[in-house]
N, C-alpha and C. Protein backbone atom coordinates (compact mmCIF):
# COMPACT_ATOMS: atom_id res chain seq x y z
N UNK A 1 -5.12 5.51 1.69
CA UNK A 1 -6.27 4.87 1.13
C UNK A 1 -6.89 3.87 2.11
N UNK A 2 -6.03 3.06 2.67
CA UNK A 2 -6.88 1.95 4.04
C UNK A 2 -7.42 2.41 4.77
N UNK A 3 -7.11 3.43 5.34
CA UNK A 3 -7.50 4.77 6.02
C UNK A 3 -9.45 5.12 6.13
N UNK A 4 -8.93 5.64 4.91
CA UNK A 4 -10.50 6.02 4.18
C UNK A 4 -11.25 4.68 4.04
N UNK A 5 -10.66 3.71 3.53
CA UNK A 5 -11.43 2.58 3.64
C UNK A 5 -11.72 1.58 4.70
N UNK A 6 -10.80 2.03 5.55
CA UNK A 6 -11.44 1.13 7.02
C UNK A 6 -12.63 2.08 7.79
N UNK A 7 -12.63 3.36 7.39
CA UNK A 7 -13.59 4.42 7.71
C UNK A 7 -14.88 4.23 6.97
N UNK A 8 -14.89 3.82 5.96
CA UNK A 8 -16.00 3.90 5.04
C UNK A 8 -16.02 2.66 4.39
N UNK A 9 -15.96 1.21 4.80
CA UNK A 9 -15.88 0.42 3.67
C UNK A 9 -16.93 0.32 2.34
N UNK A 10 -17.93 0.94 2.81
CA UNK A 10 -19.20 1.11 1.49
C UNK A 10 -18.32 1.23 0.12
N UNK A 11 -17.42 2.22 0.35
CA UNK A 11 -16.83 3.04 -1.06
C UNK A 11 -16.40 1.85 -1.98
N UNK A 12 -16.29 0.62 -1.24
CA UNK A 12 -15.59 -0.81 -1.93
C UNK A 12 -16.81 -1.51 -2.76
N UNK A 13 -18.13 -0.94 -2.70
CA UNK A 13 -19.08 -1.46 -3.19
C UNK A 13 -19.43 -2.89 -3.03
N UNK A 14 -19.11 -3.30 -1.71
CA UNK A 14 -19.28 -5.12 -1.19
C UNK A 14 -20.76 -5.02 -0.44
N UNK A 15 -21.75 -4.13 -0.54
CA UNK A 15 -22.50 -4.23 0.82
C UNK A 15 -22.15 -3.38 2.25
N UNK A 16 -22.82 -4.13 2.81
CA UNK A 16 -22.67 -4.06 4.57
C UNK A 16 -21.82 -4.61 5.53
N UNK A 17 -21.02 -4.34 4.70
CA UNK A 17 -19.67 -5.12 5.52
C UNK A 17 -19.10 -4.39 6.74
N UNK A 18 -18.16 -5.07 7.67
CA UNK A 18 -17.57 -4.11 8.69
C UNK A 18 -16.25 -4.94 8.75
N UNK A 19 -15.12 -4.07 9.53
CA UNK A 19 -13.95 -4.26 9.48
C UNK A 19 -13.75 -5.32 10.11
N UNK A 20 -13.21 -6.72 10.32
CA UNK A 20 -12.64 -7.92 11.04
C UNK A 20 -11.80 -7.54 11.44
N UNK A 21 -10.54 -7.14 10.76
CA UNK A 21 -9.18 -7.06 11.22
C UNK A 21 -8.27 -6.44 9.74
N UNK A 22 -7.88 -5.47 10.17
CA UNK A 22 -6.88 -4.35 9.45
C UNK A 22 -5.46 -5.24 9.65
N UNK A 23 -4.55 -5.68 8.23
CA UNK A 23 -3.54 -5.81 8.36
C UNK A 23 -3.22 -7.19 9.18
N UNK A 24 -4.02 -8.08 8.83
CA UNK A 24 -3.89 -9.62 9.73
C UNK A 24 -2.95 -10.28 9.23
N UNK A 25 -2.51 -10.86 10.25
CA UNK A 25 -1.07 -11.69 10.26
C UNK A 25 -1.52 -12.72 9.01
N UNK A 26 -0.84 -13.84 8.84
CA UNK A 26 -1.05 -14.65 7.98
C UNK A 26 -0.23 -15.89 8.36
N UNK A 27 -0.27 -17.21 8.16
CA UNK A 27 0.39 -18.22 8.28
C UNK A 27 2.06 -18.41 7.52
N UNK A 28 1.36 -17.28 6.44
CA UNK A 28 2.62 -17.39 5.52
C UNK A 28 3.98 -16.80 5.49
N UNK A 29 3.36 -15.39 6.82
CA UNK A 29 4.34 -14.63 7.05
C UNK A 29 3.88 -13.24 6.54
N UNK A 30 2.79 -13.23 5.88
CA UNK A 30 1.94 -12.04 4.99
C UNK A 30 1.12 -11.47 5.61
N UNK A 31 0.79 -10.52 5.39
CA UNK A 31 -0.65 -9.89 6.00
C UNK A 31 -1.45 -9.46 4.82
N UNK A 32 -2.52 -9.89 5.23
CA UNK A 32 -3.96 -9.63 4.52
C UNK A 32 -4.63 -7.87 4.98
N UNK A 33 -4.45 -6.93 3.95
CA UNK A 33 -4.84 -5.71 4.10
C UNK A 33 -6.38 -5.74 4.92
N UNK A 34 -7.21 -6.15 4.31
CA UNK A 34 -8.40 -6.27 5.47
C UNK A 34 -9.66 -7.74 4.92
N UNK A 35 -9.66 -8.04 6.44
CA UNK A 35 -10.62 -8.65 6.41
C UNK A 35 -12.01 -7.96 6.61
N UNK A 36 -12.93 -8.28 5.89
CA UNK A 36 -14.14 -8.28 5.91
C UNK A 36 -15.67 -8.88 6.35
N UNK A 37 -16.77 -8.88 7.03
CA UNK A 37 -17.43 -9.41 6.92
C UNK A 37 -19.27 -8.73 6.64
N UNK A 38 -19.96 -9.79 6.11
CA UNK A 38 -21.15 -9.22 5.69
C UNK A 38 -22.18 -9.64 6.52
N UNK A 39 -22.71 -9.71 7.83
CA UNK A 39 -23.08 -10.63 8.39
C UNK A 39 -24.55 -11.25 7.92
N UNK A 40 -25.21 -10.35 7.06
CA UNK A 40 -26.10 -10.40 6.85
C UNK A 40 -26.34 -11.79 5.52
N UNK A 41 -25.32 -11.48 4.75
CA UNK A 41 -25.01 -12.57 3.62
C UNK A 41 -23.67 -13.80 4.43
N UNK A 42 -23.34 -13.49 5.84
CA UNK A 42 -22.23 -14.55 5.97
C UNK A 42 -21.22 -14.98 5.10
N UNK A 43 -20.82 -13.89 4.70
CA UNK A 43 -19.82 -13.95 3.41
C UNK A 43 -18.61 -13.12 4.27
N UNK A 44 -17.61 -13.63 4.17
CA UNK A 44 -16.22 -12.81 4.25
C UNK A 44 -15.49 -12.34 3.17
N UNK A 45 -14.56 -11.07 2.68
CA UNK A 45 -13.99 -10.73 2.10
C UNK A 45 -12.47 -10.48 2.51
N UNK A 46 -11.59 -11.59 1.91
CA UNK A 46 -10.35 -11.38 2.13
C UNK A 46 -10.16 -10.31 0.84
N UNK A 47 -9.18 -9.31 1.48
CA UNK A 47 -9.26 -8.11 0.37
C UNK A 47 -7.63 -7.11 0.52
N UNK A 48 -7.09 -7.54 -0.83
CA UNK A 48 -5.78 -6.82 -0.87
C UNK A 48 -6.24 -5.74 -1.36
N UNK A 49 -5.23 -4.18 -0.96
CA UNK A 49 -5.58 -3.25 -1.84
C UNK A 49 -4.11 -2.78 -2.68
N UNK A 50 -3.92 -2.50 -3.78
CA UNK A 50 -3.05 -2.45 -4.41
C UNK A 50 -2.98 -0.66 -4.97
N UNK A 51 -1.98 -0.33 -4.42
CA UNK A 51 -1.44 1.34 -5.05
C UNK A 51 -0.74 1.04 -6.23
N UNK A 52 -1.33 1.46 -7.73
CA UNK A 52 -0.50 1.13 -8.76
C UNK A 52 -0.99 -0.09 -9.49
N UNK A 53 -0.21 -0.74 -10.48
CA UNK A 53 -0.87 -1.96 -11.48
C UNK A 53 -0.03 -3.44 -10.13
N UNK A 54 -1.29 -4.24 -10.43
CA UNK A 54 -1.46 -5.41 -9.74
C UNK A 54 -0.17 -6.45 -10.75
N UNK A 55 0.47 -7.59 -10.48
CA UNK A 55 1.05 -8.28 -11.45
C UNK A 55 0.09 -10.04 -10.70
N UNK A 56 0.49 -10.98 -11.06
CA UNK A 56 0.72 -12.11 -11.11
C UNK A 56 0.86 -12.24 -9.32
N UNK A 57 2.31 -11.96 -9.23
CA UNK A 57 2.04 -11.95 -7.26
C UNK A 57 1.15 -11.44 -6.60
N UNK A 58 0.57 -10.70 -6.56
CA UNK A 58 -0.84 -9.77 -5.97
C UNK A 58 -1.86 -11.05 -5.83
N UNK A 59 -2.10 -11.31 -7.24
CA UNK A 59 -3.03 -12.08 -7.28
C UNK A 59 -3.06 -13.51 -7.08
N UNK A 60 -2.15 -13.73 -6.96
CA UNK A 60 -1.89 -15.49 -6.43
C UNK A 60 -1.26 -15.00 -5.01
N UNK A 61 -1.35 -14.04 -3.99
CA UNK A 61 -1.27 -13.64 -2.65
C UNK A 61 -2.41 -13.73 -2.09
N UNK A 62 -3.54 -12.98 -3.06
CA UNK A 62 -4.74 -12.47 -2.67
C UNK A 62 -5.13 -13.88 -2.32
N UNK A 63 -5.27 -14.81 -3.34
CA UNK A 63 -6.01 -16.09 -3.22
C UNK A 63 -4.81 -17.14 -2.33
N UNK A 64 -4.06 -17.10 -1.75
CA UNK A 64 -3.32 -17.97 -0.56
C UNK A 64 -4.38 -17.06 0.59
N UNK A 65 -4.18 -15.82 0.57
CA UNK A 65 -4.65 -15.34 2.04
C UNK A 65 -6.42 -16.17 1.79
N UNK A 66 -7.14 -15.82 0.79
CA UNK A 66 -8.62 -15.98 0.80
C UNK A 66 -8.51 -18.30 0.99
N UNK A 67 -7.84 -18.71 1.07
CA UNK A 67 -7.63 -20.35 1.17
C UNK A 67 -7.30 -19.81 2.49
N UNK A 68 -6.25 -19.29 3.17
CA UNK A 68 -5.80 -19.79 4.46
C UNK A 68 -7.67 -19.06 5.40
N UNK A 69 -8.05 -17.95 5.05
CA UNK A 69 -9.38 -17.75 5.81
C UNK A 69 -10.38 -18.64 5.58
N UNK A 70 -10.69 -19.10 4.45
CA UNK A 70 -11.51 -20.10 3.93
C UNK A 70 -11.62 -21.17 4.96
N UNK A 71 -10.39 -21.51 4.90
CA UNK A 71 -9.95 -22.95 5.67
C UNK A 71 -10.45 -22.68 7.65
N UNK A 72 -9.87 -21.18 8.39
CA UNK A 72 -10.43 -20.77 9.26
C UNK A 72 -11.59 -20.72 9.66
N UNK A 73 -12.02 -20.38 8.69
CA UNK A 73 -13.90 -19.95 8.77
C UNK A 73 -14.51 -20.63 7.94
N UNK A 74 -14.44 -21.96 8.63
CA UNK A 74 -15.26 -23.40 7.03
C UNK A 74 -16.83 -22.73 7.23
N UNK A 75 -17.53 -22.32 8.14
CA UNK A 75 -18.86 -22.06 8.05
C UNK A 75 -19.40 -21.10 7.00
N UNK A 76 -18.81 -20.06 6.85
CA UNK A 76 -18.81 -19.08 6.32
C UNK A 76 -18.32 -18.99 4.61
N UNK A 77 -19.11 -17.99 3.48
CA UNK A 77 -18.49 -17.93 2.59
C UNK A 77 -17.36 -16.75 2.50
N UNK A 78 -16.89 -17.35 1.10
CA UNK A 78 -15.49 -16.52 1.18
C UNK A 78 -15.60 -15.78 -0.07
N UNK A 79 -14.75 -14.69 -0.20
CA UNK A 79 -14.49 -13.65 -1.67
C UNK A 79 -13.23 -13.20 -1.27
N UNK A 80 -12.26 -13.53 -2.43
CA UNK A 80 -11.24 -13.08 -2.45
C UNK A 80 -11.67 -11.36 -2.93
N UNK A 81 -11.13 -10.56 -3.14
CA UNK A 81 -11.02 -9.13 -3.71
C UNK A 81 -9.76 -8.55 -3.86
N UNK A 82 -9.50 -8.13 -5.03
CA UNK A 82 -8.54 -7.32 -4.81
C UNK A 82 -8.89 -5.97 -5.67
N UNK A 83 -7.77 -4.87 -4.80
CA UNK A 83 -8.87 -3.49 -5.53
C UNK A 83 -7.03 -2.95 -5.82
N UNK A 84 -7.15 -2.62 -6.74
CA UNK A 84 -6.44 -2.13 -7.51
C UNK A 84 -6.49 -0.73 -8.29
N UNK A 85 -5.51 -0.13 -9.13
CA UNK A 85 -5.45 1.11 -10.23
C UNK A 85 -5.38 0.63 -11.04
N UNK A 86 -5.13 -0.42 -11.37
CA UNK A 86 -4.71 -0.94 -12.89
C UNK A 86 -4.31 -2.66 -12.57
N UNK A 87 -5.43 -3.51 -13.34
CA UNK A 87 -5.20 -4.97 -13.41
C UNK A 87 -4.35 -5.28 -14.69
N UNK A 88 -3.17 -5.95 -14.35
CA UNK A 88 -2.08 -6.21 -15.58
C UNK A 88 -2.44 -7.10 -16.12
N UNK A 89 -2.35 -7.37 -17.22
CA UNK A 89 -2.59 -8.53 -17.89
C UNK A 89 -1.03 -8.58 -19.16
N UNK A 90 -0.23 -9.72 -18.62
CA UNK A 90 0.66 -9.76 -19.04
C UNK A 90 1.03 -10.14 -20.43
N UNK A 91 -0.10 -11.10 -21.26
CA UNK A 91 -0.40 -11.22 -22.37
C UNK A 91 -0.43 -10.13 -23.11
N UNK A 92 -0.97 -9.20 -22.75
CA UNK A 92 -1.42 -7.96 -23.20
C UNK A 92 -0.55 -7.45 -23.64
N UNK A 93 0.29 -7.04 -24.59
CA UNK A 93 1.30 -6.45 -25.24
C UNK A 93 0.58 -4.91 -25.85
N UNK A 94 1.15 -3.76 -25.51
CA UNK A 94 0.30 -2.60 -25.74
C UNK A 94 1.33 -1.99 -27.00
């Protein structure tokens, strides 16, 4: 799937974005699936992609990586993203 999507990021429906960096290190010890940028809107997209249902860690990952770029790139805006098969919602009792 990163594959196809570092090939085509359109399919993510963000715009005009282009690839920053596939798989970037992180401060935390993590890597951020891809960075993004829009140059046209100066917006970055820190962006996990998730195979399968997302939990609680995904999403409090997504937003450490989108703070540690934030903090990198003060000029610039930021969007966390995360793209997923299924967003959990743990409340949710089915």
């Amino acid at each position: 799937m990163q594959d196809r999507i570092e090939k085509d990021p359109s399919i993510l429906g963000l715009g005009d974005v282009t690839v920053i960096e596939r798989e970037r290190k992180q401060s935390t010890g993590g890597r951020i699936d891809f960075l993004f940028l829009d140059q046209e809107m100066d917006t970055m997209y820190e962006t996990e992609i998730m195979l399968g249902p997302t939990d609680e860690s995904h999403i409090i990952r997504t937003i450490e990586y989108w703070d540690i770029e934030r903090r990198r790139y003060q000029s610039k805006d930021h969007k966390a993203v995360i793209v997923a098969e299924d967003i959990n919602n743990s409340n949710n009792k089915n």
